[in-house]
Protein backbone atom coordinates (compact mmCIF):
# COMPACT_ATOMS: atom_id res chain seq x y z
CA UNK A 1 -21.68 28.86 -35.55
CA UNK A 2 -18.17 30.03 -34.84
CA UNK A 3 -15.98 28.80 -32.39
CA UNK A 4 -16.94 30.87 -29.63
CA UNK A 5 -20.86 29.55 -29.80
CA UNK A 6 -19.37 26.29 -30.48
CA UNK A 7 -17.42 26.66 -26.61
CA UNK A 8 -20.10 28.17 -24.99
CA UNK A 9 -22.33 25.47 -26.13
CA UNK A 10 -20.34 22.60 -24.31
CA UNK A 11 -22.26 21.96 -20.85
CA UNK A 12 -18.94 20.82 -18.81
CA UNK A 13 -15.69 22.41 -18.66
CA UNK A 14 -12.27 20.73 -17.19
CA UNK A 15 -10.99 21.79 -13.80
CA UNK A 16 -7.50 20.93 -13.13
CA UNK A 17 -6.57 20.97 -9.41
CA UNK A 18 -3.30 20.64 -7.55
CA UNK A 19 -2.36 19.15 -4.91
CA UNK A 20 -4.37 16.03 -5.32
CA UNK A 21 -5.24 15.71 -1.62
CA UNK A 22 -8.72 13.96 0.30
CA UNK A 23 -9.83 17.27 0.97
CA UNK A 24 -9.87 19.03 -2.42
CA UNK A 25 -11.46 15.52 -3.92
CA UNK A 26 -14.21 15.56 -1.22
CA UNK A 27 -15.03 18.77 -2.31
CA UNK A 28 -15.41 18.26 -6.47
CA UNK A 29 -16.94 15.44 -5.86
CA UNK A 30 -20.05 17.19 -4.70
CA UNK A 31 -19.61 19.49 -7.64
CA UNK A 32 -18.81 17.27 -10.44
CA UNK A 33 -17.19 13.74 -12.15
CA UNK A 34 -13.63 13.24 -11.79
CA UNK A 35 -11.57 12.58 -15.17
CA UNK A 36 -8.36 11.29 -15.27
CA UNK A 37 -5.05 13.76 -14.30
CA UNK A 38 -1.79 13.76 -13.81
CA UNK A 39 1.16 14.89 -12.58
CA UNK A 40 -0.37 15.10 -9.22
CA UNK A 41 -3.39 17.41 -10.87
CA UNK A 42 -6.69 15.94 -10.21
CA UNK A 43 -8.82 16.85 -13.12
CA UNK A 44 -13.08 17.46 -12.75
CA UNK A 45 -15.56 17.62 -15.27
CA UNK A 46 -17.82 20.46 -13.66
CA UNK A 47 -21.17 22.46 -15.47
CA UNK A 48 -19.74 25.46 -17.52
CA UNK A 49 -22.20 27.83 -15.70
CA UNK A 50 -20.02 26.51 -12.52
CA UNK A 51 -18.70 29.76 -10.37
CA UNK A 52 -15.04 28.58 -10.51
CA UNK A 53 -13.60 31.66 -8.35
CA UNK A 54 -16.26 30.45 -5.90
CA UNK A 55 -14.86 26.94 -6.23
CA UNK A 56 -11.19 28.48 -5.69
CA UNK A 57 -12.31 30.12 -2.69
CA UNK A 58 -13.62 27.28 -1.10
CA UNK A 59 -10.99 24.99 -2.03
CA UNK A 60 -8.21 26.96 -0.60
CA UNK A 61 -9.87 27.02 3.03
CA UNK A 62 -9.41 23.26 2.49
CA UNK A 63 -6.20 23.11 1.69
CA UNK A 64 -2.90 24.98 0.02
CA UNK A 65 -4.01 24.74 -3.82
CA UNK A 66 -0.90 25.09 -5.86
CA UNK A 67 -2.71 25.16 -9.32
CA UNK A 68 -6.15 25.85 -10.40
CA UNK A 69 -7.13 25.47 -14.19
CA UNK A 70 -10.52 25.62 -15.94
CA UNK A 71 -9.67 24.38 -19.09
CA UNK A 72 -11.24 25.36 -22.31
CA UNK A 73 -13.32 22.41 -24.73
CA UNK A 74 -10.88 21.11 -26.91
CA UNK A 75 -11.46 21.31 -30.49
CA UNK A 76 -11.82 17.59 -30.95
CA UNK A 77 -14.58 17.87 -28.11
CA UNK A 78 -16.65 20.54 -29.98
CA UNK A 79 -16.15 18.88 -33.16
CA UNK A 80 -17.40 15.32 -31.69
CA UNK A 81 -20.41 17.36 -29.94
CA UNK A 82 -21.53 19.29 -33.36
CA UNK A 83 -21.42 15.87 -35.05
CA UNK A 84 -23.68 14.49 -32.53
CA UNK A 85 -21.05 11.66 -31.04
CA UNK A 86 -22.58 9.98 -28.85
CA UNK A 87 -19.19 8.48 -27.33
CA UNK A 88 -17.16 9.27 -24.26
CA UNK A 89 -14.97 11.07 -26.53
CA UNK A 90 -17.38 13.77 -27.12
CA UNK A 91 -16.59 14.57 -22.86
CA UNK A 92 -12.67 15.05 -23.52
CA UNK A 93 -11.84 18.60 -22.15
């Protein structure tokens, strides 16, 4: 398939949150898995058919959110996916 069936067929998609504050990480963790971040960004792995302007919306009547990213599969991750890896490789954004 091309690359956009590829994407749409990946069942998680990367949110990248700042601040990484108690509240916001109380929240995603009802929604998803936390992966590792950084530069104060707390990164969640969260279902693709996820409402992420919802998610915003809540989030910011938690607290001041200075960044919010969904992030894209990477390349690597669709390739792992359509070659059937069965590592935690195949769940890098």
């Amino acid at each position: 398939g091309s690359l956009t069936e590829l994407r749409a067929a990946v069942p998680e998609r990367t949110v990248r949150v700042a601040p990484d504050v108690p509240p916001i990480r109380a929240a995603l963790d009802r929604l998803g898995r936390s992966a590792p971040g950084s530069n104060g960004h707390v990164d969640y792995c969260l279902p693709a058919t996820s409402d992420f302007a919802a998610i915003l919306h809540d989030l910011v009547a938690l607290a001041p959110v200075t960044h919010f990213e969904p992030i894209p599969p990477s390349l690597a991750s669709i390739y792992l996916r359509a070659i059937g890896s069965t590592t935690d490789e195949a769940s890098i954004p």
